[in-house]
C-alpha atoms as a PDB file:
ATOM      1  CA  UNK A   1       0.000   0.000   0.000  1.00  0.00           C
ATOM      2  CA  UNK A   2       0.941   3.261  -0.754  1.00  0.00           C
ATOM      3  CA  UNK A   3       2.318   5.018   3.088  1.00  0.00           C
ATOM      4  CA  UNK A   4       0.122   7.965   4.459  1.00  0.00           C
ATOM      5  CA  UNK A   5      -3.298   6.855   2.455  1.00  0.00           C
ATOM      6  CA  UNK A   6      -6.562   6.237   4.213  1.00  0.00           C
ATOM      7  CA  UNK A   7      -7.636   2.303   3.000  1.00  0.00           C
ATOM      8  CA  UNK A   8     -11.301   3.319   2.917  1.00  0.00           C
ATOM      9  CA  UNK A   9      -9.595   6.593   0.211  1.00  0.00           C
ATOM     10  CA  UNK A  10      -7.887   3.724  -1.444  1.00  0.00           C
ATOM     11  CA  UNK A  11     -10.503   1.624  -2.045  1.00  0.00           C
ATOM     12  CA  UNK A  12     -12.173   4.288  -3.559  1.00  0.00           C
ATOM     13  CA  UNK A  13      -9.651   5.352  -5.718  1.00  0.00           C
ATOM     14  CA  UNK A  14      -9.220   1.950  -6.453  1.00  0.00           C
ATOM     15  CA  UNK A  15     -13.116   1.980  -8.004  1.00  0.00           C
ATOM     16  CA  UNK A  16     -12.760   5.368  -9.686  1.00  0.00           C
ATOM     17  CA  UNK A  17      -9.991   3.854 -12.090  1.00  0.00           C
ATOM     18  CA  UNK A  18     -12.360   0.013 -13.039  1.00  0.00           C
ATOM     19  CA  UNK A  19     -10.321  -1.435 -10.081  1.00  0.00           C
ATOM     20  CA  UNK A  20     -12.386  -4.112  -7.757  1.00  0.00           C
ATOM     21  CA  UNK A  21     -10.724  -6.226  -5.005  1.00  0.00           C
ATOM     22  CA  UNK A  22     -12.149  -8.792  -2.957  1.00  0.00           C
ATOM     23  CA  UNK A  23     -10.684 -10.349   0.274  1.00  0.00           C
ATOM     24  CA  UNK A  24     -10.984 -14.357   0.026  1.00  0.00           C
ATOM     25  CA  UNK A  25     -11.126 -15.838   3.277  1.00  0.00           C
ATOM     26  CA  UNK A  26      -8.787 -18.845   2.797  1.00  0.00           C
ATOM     27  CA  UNK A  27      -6.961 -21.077   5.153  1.00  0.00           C
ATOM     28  CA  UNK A  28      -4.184 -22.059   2.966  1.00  0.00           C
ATOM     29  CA  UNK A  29      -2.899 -21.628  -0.786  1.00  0.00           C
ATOM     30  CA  UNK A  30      -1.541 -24.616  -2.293  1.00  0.00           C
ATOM     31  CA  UNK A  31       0.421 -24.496  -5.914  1.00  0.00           C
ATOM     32  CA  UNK A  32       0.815 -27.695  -7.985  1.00  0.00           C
ATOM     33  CA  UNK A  33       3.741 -27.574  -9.936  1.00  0.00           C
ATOM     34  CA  UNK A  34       5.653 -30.420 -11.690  1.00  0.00           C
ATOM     35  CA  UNK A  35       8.083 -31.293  -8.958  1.00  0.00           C
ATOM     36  CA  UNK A  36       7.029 -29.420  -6.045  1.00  0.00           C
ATOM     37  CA  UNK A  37       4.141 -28.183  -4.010  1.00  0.00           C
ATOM     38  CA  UNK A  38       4.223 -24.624  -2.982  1.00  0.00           C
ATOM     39  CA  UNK A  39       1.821 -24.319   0.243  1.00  0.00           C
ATOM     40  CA  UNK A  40       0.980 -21.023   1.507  1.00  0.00           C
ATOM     41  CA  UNK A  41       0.177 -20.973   5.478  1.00  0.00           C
ATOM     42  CA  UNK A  42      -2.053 -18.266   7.213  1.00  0.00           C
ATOM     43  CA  UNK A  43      -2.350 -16.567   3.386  1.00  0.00           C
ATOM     44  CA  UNK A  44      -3.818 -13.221   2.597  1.00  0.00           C
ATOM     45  CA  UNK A  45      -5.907 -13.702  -0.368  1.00  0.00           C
ATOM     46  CA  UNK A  46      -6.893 -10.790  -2.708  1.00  0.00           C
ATOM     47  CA  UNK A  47      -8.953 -11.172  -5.658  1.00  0.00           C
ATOM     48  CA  UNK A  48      -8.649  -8.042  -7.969  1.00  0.00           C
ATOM     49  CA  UNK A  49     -11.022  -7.385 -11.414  1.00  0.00           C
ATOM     50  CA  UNK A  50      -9.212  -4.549 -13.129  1.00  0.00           C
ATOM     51  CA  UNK A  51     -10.905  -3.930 -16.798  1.00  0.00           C
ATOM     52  CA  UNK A  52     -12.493  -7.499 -16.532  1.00  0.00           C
ATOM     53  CA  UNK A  53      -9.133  -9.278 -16.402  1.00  0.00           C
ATOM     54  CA  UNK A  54      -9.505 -11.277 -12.666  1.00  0.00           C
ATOM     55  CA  UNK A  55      -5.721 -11.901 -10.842  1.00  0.00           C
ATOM     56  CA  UNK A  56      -5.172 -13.166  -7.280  1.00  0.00           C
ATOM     57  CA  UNK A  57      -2.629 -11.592  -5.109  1.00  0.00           C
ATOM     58  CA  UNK A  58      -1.161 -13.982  -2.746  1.00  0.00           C
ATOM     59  CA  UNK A  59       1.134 -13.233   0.427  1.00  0.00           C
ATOM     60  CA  UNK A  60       1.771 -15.511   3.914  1.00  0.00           C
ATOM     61  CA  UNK A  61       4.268 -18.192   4.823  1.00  0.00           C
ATOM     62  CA  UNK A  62       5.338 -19.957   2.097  1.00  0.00           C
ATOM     63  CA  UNK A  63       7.092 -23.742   2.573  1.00  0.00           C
ATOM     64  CA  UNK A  64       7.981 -26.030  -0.668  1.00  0.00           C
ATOM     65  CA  UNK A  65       7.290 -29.534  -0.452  1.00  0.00           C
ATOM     66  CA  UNK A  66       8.608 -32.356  -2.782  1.00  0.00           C
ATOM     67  CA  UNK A  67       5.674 -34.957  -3.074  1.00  0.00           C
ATOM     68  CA  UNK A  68       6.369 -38.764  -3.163  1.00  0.00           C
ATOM     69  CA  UNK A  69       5.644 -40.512  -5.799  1.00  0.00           C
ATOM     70  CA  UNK A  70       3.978 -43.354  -3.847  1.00  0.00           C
ATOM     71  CA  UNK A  71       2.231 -43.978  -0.495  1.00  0.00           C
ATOM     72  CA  UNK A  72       2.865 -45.936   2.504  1.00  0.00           C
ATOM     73  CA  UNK A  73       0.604 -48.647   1.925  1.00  0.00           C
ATOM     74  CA  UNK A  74       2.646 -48.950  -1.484  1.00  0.00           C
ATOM     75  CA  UNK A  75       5.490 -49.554   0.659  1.00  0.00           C
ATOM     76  CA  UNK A  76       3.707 -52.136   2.481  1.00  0.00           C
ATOM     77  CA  UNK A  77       2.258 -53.771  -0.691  1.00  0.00           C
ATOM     78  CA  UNK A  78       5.739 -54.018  -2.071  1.00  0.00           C
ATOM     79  CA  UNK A  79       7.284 -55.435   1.057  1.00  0.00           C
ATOM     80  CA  UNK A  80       4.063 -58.069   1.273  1.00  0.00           C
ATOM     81  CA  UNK A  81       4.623 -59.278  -2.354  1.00  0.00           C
ATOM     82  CA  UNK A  82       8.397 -59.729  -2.566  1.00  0.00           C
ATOM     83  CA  UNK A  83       8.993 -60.966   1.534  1.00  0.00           C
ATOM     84  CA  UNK A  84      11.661 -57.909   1.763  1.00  0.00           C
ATOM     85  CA  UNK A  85      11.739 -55.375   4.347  1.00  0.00           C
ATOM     86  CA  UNK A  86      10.241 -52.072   4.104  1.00  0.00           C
ATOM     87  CA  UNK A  87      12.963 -50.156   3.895  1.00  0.00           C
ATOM     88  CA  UNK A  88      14.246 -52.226   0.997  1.00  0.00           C
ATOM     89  CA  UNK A  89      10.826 -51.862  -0.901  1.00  0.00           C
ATOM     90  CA  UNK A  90      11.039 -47.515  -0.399  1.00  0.00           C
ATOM     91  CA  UNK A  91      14.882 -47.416  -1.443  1.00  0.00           C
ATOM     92  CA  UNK A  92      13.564 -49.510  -4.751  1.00  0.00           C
ATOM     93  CA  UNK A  93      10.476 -47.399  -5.071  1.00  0.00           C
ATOM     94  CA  UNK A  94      12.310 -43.887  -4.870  1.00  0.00           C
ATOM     95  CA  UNK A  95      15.359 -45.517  -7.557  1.00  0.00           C
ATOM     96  CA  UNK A  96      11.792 -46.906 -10.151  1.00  0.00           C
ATOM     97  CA  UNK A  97       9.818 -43.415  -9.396  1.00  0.00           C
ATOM     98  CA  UNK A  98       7.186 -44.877  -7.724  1.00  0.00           C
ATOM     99  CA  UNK A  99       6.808 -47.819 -10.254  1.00  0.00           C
ATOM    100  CA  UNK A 100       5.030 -50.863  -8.011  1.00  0.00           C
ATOM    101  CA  UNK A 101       5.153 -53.866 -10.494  1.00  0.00           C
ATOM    102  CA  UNK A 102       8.793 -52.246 -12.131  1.00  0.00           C
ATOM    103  CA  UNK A 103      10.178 -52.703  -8.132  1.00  0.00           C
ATOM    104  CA  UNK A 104       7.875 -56.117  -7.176  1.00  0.00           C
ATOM    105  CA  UNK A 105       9.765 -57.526 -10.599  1.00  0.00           C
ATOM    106  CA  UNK A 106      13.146 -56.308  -9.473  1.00  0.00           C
ATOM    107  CA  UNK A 107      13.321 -57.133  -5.826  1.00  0.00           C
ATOM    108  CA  UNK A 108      12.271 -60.528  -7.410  1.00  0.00           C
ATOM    109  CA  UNK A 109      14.593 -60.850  -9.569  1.00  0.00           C
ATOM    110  CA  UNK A 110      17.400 -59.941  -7.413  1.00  0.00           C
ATOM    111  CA  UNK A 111      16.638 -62.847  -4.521  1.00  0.00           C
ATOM    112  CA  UNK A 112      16.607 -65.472  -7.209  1.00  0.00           C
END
């Protein structure tokens, strides 16, 4: 915000040049991208409509997370199917990207 400027003379302003803005109440602001998760904590949400085009101004704690590509229970499945122990079955997973039958076939293959 510009320093020194009422909010209520803002806003106004703001709707004397096509500008609307919108507080979203939201709890948290999660972004997909292709290898990581950006999650926004305790986010302050804007939505703003200037000359019909609609944009969302974000700001709050920001963490990035790196999904896995598989689960627990595909862990478990894994360990169930080839008698090895879990930890074996999540090193294989992480090394065939989450690929179940690729690591059941080679955990197989390599107690033979």
């Amino acid at each position: 915000m510009i320093p020194k400027i009422n909010p209520k003379q803002m806003e106004k302003m703001m709707k004397q040049l096509g500008v609307k803005q919108e507080e979203i109440d939201a709890e948290e602001v999660v972004i997909k991208c292709r290898d990581k998760e950006l999650i926004i904590k305790n986010p302050s949400v804007q939505k703003v409509n200037m000359m019909g085009q609609e944009s969302l101004q974000i700001t709050g704690d920001i963490e990035e997370k790196i999904p896995e590509k598989f689960s627990d229970d595909d862990v478990k499945l894994v360990a169930e199917q080839t008698g090895c122990s879990e930890e074996t079955a999540r090193e294989t997973l992480e090394n065939n990207d989450g690929d179940i039958a690729k690591t059941i076939l080679e955990i197989k293959h390599n107690n033979v």
